[in-house]
PDB file of N, CA and C in Angstrom:
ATOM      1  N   UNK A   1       0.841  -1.183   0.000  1.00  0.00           N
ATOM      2  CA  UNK A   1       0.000   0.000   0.000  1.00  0.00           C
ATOM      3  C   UNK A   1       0.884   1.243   0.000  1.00  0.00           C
ATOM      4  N   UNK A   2       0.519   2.281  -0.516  1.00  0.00           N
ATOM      5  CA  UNK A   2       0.982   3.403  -1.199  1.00  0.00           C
ATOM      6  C   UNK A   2       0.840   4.600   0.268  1.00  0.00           C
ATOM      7  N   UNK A   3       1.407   5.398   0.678  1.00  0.00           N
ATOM      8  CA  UNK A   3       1.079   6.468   1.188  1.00  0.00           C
ATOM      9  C   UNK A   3       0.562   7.923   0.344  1.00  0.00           C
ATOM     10  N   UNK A   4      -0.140   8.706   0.667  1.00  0.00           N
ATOM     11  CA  UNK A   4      -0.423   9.616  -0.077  1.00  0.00           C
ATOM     12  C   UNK A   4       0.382  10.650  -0.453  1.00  0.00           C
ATOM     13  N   UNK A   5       1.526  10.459   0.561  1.00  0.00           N
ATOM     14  CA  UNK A   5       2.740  11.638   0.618  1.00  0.00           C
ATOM     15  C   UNK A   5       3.327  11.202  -0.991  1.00  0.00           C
ATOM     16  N   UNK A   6       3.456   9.284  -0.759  1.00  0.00           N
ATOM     17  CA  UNK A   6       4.557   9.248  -1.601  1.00  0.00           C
ATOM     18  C   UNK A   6       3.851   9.025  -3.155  1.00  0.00           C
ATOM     19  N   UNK A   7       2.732   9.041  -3.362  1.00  0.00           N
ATOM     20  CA  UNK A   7       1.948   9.229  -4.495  1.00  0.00           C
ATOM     21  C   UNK A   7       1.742  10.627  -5.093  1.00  0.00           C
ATOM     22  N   UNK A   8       1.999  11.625  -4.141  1.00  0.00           N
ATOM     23  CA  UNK A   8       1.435  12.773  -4.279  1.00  0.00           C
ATOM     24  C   UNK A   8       2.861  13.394  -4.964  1.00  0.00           C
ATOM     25  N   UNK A   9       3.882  12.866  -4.175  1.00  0.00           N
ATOM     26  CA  UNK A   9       5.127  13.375  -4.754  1.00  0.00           C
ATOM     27  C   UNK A   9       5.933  12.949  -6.079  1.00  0.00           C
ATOM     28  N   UNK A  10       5.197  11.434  -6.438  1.00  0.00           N
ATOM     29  CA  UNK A  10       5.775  10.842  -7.701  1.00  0.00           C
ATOM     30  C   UNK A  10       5.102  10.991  -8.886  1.00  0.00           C
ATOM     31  N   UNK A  11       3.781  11.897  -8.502  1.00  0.00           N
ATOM     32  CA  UNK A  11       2.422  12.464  -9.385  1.00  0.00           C
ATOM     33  C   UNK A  11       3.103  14.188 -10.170  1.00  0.00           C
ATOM     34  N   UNK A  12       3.981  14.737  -8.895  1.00  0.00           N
ATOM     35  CA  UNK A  12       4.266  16.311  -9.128  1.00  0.00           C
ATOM     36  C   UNK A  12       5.983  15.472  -9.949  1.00  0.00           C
ATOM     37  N   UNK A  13       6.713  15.232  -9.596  1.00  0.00           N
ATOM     38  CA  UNK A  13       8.079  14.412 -10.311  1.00  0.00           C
ATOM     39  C   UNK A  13       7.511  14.452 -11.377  1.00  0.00           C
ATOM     40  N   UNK A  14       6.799  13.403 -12.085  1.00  0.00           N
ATOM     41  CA  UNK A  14       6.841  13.155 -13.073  1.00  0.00           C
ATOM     42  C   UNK A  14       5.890  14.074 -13.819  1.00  0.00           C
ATOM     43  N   UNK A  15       5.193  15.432 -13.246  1.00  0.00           N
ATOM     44  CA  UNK A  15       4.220  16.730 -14.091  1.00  0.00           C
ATOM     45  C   UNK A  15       5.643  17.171 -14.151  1.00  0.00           C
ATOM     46  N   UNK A  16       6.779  17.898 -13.100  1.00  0.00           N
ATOM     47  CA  UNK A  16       7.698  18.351 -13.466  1.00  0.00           C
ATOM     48  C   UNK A  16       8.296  17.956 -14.821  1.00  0.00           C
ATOM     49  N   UNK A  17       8.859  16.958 -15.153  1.00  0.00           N
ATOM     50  CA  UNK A  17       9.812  16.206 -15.611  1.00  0.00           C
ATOM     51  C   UNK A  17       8.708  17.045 -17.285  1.00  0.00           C
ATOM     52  N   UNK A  18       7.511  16.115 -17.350  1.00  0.00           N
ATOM     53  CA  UNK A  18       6.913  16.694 -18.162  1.00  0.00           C
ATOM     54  C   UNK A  18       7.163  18.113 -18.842  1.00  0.00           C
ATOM     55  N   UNK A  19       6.638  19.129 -17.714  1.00  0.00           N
ATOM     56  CA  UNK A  19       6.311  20.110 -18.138  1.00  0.00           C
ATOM     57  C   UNK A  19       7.378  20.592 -18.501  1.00  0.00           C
ATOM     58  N   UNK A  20       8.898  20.704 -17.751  1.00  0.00           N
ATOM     59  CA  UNK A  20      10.054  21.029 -18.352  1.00  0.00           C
ATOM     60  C   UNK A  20      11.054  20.656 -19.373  1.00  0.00           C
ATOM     61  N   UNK A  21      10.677  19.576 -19.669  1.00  0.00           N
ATOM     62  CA  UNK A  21      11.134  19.384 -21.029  1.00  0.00           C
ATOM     63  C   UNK A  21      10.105  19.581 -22.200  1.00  0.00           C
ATOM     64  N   UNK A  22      10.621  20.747 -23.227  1.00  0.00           N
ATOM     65  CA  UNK A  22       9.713  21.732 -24.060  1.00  0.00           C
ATOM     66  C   UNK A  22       9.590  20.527 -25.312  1.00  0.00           C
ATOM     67  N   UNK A  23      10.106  18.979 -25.265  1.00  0.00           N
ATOM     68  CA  UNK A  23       9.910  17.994 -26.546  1.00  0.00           C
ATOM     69  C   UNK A  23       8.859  17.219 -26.080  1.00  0.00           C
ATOM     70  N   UNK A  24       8.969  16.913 -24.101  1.00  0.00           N
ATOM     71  CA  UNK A  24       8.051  16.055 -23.963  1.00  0.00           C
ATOM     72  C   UNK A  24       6.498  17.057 -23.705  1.00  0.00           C
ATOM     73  N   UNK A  25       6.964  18.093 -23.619  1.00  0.00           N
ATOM     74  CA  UNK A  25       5.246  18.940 -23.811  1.00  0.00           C
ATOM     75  C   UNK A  25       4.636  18.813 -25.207  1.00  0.00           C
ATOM     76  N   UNK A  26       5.496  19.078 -26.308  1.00  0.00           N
ATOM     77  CA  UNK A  26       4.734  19.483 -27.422  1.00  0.00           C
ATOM     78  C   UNK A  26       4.500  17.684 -27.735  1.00  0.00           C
ATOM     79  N   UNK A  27       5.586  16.828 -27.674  1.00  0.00           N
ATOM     80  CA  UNK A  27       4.579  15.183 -27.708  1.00  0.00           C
ATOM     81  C   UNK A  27       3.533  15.132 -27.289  1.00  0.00           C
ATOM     82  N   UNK A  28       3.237  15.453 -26.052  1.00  0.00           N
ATOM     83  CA  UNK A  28       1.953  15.441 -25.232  1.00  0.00           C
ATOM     84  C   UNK A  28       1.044  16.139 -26.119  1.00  0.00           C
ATOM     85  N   UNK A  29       1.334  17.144 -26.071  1.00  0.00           N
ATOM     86  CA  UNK A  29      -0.018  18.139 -26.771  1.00  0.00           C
ATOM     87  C   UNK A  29      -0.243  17.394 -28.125  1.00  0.00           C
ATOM     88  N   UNK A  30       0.755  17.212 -29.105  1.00  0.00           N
ATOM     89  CA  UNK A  30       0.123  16.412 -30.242  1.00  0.00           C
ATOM     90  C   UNK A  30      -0.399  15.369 -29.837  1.00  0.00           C
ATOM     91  N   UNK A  31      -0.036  14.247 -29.118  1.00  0.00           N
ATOM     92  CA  UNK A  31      -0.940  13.109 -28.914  1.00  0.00           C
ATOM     93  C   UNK A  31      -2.081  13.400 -28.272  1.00  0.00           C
ATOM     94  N   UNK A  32      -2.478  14.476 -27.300  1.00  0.00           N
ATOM     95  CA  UNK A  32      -3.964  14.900 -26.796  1.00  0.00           C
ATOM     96  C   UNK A  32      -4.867  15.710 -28.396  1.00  0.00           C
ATOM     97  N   UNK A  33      -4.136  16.195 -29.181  1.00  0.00           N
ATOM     98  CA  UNK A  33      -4.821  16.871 -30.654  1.00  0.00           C
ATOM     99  C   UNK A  33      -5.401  15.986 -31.303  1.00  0.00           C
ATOM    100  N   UNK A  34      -3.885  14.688 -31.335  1.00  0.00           N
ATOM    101  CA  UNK A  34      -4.375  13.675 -31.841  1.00  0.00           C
ATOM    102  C   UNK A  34      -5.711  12.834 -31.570  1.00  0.00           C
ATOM    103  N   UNK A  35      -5.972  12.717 -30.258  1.00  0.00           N
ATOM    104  CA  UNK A  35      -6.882  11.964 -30.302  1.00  0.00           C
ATOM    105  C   UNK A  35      -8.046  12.331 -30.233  1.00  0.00           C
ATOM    106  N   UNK A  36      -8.408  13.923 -29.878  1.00  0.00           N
ATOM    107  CA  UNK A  36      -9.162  14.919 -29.936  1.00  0.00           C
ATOM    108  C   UNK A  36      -9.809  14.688 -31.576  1.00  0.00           C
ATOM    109  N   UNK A  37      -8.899  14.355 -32.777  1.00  0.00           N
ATOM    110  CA  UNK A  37      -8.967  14.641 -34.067  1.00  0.00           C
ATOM    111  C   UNK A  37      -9.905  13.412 -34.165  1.00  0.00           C
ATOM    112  N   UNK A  38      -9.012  12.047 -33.515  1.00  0.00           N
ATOM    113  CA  UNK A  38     -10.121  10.713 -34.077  1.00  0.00           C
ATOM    114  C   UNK A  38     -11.089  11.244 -33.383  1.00  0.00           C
ATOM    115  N   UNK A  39     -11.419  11.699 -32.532  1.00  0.00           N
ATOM    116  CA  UNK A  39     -12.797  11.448 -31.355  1.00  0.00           C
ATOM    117  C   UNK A  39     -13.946  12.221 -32.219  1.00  0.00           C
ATOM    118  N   UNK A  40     -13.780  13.765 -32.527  1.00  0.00           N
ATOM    119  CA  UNK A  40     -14.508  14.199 -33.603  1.00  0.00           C
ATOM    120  C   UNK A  40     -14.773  13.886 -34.860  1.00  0.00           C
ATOM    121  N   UNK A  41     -13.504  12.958 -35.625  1.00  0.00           N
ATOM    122  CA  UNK A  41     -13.640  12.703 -37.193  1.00  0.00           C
ATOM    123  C   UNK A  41     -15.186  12.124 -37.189  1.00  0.00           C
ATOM    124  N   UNK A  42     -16.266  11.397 -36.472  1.00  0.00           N
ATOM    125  CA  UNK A  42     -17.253  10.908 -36.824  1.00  0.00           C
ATOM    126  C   UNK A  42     -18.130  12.058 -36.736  1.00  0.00           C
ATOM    127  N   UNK A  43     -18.456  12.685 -35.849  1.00  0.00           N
ATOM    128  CA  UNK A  43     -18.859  14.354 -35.671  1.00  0.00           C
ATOM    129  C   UNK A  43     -18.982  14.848 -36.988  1.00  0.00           C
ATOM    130  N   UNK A  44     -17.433  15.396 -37.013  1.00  0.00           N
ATOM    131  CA  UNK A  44     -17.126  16.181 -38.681  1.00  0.00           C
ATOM    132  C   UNK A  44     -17.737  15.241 -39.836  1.00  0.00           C
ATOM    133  N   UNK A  45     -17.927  14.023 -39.795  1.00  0.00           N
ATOM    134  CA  UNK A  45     -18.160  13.308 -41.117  1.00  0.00           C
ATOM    135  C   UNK A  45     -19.717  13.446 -41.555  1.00  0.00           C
ATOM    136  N   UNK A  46     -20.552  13.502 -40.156  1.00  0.00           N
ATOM    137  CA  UNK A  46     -21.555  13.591 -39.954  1.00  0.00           C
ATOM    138  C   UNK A  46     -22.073  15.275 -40.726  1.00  0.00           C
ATOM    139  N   UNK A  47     -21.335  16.215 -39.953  1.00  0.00           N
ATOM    140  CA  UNK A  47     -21.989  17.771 -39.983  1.00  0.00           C
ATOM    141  C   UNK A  47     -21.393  17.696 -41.333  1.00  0.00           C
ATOM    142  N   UNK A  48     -20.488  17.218 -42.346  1.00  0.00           N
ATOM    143  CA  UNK A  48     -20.380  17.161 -43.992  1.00  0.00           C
ATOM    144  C   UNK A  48     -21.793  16.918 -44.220  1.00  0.00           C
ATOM    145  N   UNK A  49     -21.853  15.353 -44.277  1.00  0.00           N
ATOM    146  CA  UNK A  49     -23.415  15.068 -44.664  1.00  0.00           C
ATOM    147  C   UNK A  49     -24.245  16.073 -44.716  1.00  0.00           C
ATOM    148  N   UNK A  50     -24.382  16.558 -43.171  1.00  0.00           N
ATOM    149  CA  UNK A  50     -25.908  17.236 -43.333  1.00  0.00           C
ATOM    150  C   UNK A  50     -25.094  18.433 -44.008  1.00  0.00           C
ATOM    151  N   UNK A  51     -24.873  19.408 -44.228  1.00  0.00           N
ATOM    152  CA  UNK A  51     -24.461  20.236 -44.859  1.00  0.00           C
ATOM    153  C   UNK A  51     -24.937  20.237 -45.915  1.00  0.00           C
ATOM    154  N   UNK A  52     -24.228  18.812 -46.793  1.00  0.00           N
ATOM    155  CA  UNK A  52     -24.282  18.609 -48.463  1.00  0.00           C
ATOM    156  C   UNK A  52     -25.702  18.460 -48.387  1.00  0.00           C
ATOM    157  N   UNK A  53     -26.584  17.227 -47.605  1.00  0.00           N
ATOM    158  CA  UNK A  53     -28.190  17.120 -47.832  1.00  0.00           C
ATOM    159  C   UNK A  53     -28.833  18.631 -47.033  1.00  0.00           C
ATOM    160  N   UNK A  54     -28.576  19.501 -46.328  1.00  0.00           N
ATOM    161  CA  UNK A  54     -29.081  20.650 -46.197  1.00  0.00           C
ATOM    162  C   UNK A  54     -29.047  21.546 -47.733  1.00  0.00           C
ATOM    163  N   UNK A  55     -27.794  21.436 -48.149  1.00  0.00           N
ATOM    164  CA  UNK A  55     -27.622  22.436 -49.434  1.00  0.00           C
ATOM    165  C   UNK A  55     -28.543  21.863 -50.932  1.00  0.00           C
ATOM    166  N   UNK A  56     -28.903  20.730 -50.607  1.00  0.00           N
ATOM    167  CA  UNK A  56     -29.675  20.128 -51.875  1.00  0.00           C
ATOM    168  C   UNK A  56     -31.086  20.430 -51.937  1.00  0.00           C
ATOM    169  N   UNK A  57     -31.355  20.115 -50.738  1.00  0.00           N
ATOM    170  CA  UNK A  57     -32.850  20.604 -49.992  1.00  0.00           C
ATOM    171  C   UNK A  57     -33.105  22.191 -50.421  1.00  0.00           C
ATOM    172  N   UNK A  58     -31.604  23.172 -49.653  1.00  0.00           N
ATOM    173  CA  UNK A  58     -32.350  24.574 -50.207  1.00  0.00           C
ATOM    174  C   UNK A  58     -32.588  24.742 -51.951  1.00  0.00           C
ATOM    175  N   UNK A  59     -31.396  24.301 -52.525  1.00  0.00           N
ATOM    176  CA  UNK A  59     -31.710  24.284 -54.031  1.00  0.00           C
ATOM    177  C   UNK A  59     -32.218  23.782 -54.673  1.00  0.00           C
ATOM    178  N   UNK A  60     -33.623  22.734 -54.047  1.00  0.00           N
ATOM    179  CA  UNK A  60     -34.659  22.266 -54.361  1.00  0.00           C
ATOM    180  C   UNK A  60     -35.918  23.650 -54.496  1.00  0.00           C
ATOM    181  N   UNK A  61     -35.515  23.813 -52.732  1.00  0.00           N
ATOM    182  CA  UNK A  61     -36.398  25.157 -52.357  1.00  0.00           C
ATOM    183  C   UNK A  61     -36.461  25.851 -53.629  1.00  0.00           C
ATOM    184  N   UNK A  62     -35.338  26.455 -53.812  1.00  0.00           N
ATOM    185  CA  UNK A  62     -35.069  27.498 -54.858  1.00  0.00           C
ATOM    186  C   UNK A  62     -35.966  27.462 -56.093  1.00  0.00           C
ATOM    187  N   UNK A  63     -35.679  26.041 -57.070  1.00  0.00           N
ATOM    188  CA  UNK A  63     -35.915  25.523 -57.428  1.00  0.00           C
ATOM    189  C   UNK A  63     -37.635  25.496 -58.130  1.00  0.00           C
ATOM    190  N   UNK A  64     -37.779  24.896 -56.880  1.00  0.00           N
ATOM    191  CA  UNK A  64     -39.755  25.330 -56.662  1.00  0.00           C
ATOM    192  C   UNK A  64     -40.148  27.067 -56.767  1.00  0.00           C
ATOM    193  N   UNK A  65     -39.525  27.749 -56.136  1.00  0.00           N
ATOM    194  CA  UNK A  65     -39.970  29.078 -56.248  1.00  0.00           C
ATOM    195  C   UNK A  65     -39.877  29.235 -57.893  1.00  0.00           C
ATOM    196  N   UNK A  66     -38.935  29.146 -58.383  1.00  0.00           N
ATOM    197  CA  UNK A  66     -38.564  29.784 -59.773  1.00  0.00           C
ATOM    198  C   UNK A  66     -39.826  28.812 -60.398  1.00  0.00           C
ATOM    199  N   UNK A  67     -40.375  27.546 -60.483  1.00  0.00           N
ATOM    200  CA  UNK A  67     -41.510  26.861 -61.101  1.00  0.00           C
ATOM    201  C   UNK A  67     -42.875  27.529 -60.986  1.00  0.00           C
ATOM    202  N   UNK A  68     -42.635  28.526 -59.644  1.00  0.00           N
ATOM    203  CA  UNK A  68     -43.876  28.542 -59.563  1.00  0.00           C
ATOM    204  C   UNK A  68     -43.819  29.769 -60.215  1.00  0.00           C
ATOM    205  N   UNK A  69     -42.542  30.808 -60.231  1.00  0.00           N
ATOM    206  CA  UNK A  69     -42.725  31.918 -60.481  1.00  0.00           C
ATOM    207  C   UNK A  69     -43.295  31.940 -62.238  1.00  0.00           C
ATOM    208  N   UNK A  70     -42.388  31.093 -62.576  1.00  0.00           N
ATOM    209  CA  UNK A  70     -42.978  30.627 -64.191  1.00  0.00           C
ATOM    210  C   UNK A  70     -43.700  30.320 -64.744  1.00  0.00           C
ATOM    211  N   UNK A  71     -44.942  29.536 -63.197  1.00  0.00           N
ATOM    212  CA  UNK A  71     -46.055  29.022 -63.591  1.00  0.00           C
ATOM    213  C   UNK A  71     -46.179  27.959 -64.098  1.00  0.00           C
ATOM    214  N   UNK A  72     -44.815  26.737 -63.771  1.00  0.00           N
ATOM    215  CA  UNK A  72     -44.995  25.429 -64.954  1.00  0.00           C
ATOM    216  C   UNK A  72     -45.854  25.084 -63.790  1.00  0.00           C
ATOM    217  N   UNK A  73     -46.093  25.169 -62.824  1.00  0.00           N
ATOM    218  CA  UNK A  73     -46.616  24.113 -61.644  1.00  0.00           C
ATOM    219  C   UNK A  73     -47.829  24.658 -60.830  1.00  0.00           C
ATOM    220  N   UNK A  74     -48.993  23.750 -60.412  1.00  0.00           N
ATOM    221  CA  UNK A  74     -50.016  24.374 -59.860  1.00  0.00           C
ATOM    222  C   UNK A  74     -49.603  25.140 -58.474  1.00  0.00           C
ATOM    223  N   UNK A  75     -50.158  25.888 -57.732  1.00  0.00           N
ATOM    224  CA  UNK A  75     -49.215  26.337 -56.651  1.00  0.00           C
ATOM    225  C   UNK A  75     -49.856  25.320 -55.603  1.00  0.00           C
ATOM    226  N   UNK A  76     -50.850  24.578 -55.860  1.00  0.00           N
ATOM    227  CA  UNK A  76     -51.043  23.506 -54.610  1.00  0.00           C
ATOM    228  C   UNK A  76     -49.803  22.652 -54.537  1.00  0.00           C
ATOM    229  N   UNK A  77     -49.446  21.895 -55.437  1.00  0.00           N
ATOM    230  CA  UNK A  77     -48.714  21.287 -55.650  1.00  0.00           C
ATOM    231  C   UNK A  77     -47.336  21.237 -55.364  1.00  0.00           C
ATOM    232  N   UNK A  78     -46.818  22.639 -55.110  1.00  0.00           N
ATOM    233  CA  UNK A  78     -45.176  23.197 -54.994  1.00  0.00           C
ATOM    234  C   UNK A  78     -46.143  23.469 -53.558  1.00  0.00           C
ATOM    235  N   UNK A  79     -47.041  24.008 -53.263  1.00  0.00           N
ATOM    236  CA  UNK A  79     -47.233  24.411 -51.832  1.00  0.00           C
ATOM    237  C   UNK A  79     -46.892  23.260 -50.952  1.00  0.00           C
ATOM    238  N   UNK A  80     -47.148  22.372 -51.316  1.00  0.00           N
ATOM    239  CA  UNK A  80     -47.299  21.110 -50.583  1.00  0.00           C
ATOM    240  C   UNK A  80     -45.462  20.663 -50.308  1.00  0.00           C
ATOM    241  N   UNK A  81     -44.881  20.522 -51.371  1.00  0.00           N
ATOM    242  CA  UNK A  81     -43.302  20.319 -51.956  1.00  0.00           C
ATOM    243  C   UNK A  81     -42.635  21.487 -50.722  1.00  0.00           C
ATOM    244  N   UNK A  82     -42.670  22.862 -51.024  1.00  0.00           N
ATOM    245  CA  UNK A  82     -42.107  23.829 -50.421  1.00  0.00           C
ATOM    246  C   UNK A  82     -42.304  23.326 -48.866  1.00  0.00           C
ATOM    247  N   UNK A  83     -43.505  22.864 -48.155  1.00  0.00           N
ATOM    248  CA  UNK A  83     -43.935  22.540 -46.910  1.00  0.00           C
ATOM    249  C   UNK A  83     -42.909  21.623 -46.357  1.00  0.00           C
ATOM    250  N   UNK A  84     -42.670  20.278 -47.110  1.00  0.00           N
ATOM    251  CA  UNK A  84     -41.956  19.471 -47.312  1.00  0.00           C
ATOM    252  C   UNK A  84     -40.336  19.995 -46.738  1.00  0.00           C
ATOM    253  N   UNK A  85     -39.957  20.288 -48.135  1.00  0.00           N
ATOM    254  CA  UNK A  85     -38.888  21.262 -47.777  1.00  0.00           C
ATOM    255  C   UNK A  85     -38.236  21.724 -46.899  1.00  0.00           C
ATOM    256  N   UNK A  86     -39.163  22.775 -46.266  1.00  0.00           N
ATOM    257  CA  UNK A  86     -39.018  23.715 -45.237  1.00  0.00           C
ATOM    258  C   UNK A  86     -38.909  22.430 -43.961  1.00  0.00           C
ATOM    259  N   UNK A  87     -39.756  21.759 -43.784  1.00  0.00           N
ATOM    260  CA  UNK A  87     -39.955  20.751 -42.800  1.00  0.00           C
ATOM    261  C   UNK A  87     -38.489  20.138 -42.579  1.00  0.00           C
ATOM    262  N   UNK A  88     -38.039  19.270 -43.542  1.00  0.00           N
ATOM    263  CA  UNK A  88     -36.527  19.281 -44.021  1.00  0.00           C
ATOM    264  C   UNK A  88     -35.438  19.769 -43.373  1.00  0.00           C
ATOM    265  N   UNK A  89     -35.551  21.016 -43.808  1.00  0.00           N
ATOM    266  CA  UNK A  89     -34.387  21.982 -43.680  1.00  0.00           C
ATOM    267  C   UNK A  89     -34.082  22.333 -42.371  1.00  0.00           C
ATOM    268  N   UNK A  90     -35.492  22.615 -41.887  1.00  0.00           N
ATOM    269  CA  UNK A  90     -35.458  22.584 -40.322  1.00  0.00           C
ATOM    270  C   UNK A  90     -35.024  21.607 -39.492  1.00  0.00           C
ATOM    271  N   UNK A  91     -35.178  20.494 -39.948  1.00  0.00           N
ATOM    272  CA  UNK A  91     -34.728  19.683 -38.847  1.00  0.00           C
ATOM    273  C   UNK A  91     -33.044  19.353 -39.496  1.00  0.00           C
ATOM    274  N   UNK A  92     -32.805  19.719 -40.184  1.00  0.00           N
ATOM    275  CA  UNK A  92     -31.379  19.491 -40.724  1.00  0.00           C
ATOM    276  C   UNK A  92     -30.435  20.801 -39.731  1.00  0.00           C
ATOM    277  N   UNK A  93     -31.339  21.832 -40.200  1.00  0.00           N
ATOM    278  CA  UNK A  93     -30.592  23.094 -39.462  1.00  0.00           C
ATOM    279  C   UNK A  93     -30.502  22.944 -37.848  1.00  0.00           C
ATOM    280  N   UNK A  94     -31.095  22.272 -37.297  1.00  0.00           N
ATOM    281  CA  UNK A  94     -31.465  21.587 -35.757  1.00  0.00           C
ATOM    282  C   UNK A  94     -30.476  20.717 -35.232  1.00  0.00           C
ATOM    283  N   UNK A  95     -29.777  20.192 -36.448  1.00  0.00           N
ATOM    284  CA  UNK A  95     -28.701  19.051 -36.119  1.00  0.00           C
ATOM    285  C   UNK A  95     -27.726  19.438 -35.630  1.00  0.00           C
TER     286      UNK A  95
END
């Protein structure tokens, strides 16, 4: 069994040892970046996705306005689509 003195003192030794050597800090810090980087890569892969399916959705939006502005389309019809849409976007923008 350990005393707390002598845990407490081989805990600050080896932060010293650390912190003063300026090769074993910046190791440290890259390997904490590092794993910071895997831990988010699924995160980031994710907020791509919605991004790209957010940006398709608005230029659908778009899309519909200019049909209707032209008149190829009944406006029930894009009303319904645009509803859609919007419904969409919102919960994408929510993510």
């Amino acid at each position: 069994l350990f005393h707390a003195s002598e845990v407490d003192a081989a805990i600050w030794q080896w932060l010293k040892e650390r912190l003063s050597d300026p090769e074993q800090l910046e190791q440290g810090l890259l390997e904490i970046h590092q794993e910071r980087e895997e831990l988010n890569a699924p995160i980031r892969s994710r907020l791509i996705i919605t991004e790209e399916i957010l940006a398709k959705n608005q230029a659908q939006l778009e899309r519909l306005v200019d049909l209707y502005v032209s008149g190829e389309f009944p406006k029930e019809v894009l009303a319904e689509r645009k509803a859609r849409l919007e419904s969409l976007i919102a919960d994408l923008e929510s993510q």
